[in-house]
PDB file of N, CA and C in Angstrom:
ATOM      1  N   UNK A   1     -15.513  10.439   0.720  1.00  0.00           N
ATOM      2  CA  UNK A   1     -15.243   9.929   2.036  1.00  0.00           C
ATOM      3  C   UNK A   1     -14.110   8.922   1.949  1.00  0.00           C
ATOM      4  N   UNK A   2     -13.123   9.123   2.506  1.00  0.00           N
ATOM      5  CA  UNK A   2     -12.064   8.299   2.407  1.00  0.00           C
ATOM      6  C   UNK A   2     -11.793   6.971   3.593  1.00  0.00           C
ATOM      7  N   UNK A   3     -11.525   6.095   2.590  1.00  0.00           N
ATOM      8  CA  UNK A   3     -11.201   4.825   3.551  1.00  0.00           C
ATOM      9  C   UNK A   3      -9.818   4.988   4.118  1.00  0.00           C
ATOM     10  N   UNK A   4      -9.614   4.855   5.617  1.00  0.00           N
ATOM     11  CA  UNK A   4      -8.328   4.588   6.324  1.00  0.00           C
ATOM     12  C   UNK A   4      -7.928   3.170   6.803  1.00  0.00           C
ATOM     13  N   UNK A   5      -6.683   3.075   7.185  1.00  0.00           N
ATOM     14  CA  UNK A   5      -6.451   2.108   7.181  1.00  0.00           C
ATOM     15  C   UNK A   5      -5.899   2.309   9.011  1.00  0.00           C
ATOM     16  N   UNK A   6      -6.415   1.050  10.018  1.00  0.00           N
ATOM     17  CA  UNK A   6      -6.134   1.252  11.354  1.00  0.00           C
ATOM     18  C   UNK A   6      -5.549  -0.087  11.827  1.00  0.00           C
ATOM     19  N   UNK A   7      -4.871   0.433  13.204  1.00  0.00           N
ATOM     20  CA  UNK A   7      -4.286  -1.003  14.006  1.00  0.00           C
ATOM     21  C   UNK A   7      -4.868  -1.102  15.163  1.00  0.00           C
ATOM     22  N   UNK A   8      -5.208  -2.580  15.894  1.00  0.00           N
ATOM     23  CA  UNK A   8      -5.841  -2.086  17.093  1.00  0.00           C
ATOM     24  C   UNK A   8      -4.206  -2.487  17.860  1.00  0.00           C
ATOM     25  N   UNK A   9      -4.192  -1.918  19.097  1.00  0.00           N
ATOM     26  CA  UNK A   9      -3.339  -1.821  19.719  1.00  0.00           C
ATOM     27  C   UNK A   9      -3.250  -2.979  21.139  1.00  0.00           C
ATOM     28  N   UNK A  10      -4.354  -3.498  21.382  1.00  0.00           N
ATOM     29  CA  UNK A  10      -4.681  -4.600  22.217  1.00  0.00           C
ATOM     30  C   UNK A  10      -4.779  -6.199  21.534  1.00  0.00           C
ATOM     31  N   UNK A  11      -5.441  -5.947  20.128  1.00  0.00           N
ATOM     32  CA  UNK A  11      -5.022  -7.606  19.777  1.00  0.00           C
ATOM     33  C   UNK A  11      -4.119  -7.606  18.172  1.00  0.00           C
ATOM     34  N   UNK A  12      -3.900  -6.665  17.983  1.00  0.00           N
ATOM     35  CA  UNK A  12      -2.679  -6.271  16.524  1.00  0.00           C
ATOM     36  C   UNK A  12      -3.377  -6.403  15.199  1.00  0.00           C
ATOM     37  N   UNK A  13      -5.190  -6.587  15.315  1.00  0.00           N
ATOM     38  CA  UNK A  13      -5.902  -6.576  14.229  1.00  0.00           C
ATOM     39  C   UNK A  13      -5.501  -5.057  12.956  1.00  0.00           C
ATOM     40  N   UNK A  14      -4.957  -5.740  11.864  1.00  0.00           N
ATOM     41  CA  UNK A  14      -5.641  -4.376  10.560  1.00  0.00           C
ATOM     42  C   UNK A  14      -7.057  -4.192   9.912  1.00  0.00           C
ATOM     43  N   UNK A  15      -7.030  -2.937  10.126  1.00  0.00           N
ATOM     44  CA  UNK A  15      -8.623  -3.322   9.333  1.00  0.00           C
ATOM     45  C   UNK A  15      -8.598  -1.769   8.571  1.00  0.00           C
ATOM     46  N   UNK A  16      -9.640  -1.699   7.872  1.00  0.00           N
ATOM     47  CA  UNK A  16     -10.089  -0.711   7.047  1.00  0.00           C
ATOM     48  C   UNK A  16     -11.142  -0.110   7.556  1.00  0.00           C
ATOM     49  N   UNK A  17     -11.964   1.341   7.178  1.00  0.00           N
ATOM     50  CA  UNK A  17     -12.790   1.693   7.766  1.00  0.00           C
ATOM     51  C   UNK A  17     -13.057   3.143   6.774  1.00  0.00           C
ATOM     52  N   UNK A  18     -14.302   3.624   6.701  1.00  0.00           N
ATOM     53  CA  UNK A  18     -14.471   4.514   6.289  1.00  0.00           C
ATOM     54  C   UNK A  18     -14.957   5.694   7.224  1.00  0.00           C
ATOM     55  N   UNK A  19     -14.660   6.666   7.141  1.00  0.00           N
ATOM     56  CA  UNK A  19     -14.425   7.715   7.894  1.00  0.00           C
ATOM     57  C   UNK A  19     -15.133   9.015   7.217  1.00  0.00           C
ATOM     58  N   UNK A  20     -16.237   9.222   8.137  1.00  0.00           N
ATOM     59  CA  UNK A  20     -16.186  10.730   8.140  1.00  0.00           C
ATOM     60  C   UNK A  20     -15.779  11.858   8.634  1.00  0.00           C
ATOM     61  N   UNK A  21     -14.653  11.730   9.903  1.00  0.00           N
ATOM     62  CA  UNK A  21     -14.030  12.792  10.241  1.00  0.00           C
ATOM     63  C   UNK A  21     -12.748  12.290  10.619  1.00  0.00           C
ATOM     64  N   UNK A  22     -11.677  12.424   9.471  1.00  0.00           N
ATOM     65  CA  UNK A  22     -10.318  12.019   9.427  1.00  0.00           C
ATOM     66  C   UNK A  22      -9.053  11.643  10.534  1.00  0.00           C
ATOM     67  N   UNK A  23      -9.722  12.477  11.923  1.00  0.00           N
ATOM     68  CA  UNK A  23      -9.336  12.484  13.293  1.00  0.00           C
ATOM     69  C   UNK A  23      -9.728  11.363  13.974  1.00  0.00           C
ATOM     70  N   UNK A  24     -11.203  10.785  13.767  1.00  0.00           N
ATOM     71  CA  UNK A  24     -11.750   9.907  14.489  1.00  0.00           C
ATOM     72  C   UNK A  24     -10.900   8.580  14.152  1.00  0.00           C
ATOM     73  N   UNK A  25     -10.843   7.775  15.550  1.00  0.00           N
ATOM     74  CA  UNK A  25     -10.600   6.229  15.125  1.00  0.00           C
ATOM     75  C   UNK A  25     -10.880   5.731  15.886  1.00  0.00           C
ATOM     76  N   UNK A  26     -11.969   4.271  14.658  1.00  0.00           N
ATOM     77  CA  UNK A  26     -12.726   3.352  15.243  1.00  0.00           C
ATOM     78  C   UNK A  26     -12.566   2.470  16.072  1.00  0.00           C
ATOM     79  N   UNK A  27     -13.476   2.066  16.601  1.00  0.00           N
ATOM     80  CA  UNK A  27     -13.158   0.783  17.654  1.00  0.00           C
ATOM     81  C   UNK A  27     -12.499  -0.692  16.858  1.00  0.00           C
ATOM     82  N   UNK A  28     -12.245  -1.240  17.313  1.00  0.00           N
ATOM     83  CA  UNK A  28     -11.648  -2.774  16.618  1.00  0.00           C
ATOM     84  C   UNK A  28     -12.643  -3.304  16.225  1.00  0.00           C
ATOM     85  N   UNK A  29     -12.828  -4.029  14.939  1.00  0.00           N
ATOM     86  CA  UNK A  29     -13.802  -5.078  14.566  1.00  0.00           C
ATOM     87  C   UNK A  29     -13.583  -6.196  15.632  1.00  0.00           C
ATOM     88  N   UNK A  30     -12.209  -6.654  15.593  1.00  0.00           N
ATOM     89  CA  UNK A  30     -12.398  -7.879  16.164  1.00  0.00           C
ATOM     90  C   UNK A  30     -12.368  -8.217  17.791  1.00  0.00           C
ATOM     91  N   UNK A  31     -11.526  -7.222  18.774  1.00  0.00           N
ATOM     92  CA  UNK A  31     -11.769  -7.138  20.100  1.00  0.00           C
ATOM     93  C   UNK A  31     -12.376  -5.991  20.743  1.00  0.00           C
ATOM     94  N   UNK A  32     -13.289  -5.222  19.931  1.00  0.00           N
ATOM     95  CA  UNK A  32     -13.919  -3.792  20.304  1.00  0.00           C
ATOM     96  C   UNK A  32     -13.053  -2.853  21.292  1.00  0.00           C
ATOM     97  N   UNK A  33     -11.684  -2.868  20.829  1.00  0.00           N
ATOM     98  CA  UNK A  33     -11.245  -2.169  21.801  1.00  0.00           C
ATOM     99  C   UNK A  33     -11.027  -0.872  21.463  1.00  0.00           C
ATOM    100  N   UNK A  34     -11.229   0.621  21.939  1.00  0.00           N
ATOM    101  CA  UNK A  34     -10.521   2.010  21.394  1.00  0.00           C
ATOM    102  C   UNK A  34      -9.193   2.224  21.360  1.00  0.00           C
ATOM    103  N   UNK A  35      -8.282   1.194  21.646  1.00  0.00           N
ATOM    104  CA  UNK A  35      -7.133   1.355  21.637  1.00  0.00           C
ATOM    105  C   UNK A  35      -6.529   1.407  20.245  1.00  0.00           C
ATOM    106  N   UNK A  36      -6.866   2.052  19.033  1.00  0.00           N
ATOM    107  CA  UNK A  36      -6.619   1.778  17.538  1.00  0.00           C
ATOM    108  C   UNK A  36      -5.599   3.114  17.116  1.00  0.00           C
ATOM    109  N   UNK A  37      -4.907   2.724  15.750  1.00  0.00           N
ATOM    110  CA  UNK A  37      -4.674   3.905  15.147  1.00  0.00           C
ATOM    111  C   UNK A  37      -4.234   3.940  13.683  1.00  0.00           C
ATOM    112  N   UNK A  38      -4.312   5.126  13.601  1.00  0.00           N
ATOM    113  CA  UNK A  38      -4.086   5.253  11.957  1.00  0.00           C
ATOM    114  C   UNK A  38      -3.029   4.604  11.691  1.00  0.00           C
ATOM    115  N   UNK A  39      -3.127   3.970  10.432  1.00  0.00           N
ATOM    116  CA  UNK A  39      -1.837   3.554   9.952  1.00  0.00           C
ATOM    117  C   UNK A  39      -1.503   4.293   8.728  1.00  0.00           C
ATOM    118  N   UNK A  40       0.133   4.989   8.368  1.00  0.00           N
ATOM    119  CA  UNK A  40       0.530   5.458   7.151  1.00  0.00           C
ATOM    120  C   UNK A  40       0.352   4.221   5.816  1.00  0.00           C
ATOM    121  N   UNK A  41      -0.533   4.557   5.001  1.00  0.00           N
ATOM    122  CA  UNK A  41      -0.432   3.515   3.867  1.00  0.00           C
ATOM    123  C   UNK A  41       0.669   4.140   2.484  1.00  0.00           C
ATOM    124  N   UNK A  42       0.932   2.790   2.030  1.00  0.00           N
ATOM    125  CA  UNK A  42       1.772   3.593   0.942  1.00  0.00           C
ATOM    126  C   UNK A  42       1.012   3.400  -0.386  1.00  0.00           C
ATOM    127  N   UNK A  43       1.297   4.453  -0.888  1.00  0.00           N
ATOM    128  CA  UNK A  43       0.334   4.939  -2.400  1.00  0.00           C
ATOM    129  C   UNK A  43       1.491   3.786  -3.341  1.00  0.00           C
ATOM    130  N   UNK A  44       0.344   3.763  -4.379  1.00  0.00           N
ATOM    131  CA  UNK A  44       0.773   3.206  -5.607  1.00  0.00           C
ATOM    132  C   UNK A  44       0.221   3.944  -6.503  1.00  0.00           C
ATOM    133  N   UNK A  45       0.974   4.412  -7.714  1.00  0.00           N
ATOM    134  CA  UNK A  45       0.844   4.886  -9.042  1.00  0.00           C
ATOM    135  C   UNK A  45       1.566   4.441 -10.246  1.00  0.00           C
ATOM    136  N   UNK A  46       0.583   4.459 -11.148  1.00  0.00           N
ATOM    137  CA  UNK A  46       1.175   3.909 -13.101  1.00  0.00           C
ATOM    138  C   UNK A  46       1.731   5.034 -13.531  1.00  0.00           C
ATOM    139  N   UNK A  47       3.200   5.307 -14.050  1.00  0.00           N
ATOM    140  CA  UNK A  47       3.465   6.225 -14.551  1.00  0.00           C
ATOM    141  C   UNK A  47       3.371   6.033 -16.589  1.00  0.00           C
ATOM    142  N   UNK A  48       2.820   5.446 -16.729  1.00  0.00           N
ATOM    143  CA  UNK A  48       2.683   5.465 -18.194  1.00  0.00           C
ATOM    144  C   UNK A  48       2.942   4.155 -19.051  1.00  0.00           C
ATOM    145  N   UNK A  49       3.448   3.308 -18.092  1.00  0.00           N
ATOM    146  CA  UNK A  49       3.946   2.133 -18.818  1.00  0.00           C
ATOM    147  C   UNK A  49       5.300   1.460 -18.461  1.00  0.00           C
ATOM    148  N   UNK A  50       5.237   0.177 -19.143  1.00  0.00           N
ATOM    149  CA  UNK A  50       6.626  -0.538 -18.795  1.00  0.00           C
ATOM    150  C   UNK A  50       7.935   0.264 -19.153  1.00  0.00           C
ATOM    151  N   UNK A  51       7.218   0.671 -20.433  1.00  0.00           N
ATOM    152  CA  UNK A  51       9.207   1.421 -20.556  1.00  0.00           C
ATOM    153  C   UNK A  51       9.181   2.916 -20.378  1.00  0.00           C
ATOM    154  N   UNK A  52       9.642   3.195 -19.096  1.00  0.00           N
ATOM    155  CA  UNK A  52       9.781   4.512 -18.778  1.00  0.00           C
ATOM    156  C   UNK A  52      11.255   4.886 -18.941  1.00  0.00           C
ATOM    157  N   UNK A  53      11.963   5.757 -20.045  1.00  0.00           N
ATOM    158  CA  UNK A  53      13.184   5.741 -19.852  1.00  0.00           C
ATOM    159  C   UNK A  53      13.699   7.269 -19.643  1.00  0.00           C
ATOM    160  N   UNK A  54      12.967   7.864 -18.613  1.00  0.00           N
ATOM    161  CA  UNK A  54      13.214   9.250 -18.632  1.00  0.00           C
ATOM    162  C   UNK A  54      14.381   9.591 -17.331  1.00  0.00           C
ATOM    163  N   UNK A  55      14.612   8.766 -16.617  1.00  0.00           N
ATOM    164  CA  UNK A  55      15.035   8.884 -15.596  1.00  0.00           C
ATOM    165  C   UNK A  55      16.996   7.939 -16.094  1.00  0.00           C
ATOM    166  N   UNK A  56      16.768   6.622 -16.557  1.00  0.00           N
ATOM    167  CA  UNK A  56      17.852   5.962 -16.492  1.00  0.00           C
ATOM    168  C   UNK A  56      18.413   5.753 -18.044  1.00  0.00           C
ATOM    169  N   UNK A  57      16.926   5.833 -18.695  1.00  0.00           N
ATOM    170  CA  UNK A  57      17.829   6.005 -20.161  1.00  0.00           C
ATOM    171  C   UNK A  57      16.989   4.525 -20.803  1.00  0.00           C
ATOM    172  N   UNK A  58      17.150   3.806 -19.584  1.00  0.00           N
ATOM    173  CA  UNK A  58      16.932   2.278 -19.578  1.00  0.00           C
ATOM    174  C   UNK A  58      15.527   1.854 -19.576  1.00  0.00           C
ATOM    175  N   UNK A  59      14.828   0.748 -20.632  1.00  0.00           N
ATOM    176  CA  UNK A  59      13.553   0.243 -20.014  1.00  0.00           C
ATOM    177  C   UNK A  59      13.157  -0.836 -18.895  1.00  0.00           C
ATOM    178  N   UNK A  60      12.563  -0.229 -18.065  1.00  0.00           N
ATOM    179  CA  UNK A  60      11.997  -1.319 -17.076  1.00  0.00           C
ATOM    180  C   UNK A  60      11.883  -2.570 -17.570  1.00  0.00           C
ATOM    181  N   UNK A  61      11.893  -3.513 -16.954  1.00  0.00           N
ATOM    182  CA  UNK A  61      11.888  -4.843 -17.388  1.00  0.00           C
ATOM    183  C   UNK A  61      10.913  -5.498 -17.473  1.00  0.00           C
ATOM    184  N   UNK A  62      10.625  -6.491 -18.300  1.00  0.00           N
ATOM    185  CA  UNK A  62       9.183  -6.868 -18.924  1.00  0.00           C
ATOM    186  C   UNK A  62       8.745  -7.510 -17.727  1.00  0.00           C
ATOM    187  N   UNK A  63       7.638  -8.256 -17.435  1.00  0.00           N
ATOM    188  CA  UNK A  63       6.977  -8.854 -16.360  1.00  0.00           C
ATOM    189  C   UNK A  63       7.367 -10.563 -17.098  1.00  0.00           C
ATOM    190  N   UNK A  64       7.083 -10.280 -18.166  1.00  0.00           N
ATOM    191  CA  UNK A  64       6.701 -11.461 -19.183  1.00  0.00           C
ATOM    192  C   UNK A  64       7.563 -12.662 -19.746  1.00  0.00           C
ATOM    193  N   UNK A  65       8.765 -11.812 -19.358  1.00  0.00           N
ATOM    194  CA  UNK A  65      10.454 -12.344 -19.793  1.00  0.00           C
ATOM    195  C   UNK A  65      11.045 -12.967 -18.174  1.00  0.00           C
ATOM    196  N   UNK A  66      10.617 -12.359 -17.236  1.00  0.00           N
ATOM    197  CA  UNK A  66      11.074 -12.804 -16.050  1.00  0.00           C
ATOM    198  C   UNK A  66      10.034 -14.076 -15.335  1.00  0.00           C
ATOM    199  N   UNK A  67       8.871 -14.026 -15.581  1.00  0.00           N
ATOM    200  CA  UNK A  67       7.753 -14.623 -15.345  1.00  0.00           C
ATOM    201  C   UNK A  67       7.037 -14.506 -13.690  1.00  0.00           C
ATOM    202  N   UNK A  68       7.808 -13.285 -13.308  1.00  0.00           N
ATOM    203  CA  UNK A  68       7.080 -12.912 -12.165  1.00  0.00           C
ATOM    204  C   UNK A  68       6.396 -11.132 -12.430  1.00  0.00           C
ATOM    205  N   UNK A  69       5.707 -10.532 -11.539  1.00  0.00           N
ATOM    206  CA  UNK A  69       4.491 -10.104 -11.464  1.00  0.00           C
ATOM    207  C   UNK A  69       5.246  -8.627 -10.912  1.00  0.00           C
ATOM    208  N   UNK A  70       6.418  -8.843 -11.330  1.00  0.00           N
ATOM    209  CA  UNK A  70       7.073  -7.392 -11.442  1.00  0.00           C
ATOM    210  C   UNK A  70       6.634  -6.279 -11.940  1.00  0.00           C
ATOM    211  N   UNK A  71       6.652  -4.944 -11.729  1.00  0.00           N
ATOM    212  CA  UNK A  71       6.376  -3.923 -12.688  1.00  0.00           C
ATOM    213  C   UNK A  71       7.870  -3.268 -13.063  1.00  0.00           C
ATOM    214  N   UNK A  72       8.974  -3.367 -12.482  1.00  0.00           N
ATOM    215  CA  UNK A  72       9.917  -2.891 -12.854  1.00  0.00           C
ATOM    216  C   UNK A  72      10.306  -1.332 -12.035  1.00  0.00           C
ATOM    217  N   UNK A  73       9.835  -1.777 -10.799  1.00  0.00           N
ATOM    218  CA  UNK A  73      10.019  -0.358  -9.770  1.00  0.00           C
ATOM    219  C   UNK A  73      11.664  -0.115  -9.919  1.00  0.00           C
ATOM    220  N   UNK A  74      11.827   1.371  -9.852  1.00  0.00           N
ATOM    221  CA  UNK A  74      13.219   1.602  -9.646  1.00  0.00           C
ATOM    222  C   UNK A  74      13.754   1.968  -8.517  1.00  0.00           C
ATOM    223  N   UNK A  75      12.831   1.232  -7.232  1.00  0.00           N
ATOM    224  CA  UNK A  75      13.354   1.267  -6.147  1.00  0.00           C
ATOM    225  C   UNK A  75      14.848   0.369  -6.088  1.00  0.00           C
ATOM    226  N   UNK A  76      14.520  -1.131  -6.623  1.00  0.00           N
ATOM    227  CA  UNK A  76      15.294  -2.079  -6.350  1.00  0.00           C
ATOM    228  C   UNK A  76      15.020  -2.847  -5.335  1.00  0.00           C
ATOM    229  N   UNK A  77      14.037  -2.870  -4.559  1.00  0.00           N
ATOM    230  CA  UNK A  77      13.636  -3.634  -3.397  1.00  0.00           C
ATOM    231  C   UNK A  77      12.037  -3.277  -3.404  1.00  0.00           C
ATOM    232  N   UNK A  78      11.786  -3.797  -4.678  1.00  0.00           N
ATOM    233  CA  UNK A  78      10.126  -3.812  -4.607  1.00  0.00           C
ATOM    234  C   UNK A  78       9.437  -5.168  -3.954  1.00  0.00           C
ATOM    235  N   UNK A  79       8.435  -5.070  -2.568  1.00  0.00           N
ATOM    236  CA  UNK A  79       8.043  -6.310  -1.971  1.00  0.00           C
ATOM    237  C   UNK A  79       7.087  -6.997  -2.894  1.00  0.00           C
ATOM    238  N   UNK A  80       6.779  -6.289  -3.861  1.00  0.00           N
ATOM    239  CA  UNK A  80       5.566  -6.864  -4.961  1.00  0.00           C
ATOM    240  C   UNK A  80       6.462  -8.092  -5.789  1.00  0.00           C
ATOM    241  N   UNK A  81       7.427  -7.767  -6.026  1.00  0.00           N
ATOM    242  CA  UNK A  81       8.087  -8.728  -6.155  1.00  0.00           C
ATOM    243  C   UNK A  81       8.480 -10.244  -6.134  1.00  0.00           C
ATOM    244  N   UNK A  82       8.047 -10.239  -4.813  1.00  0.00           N
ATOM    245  CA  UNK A  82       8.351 -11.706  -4.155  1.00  0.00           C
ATOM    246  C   UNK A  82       9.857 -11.518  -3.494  1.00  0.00           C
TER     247      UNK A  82
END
């Protein structure tokens, strides 16, 4: 059973919710309103480690050397970041 992630549309609450029929969406926790909706979440995945050099040649950059909480996305505009 998968958890979704919703907006209400009357007071701008996020909330989470578990769902048994992927269509349905819940009322608001916080102003009970039906005005809600799915929100697109974005996935996160580990591809194997810090030094992935299959793509640039190059290893991602340590977390440890920079002292922030980087993983070394090769987006270039990772918000995990800071």
């Amino acid at each position: 059973m998968p958890i979704y992630e919703y907006k209400c549309a009357d007071c701008g609450k996020e909330f989470e919710e578990l769902v048994f029929n992927r269509d349905e969406c819940p009322p608001c926790p916080e102003c009970k309103s039906e005005k809600t909706g799915k929100l697109i979440s974005a996935c996160k995945f580990k591809n194997g480690g810090a030094s992935d050099s299959r793509d640039t040649g190059e290893s991602a950059p340590s977390s440890s050397s920079s002292g922030s909480s980087c993983a070394g996305c090769s987006g270039g505009n990772c918000s995990t970041c800071g």
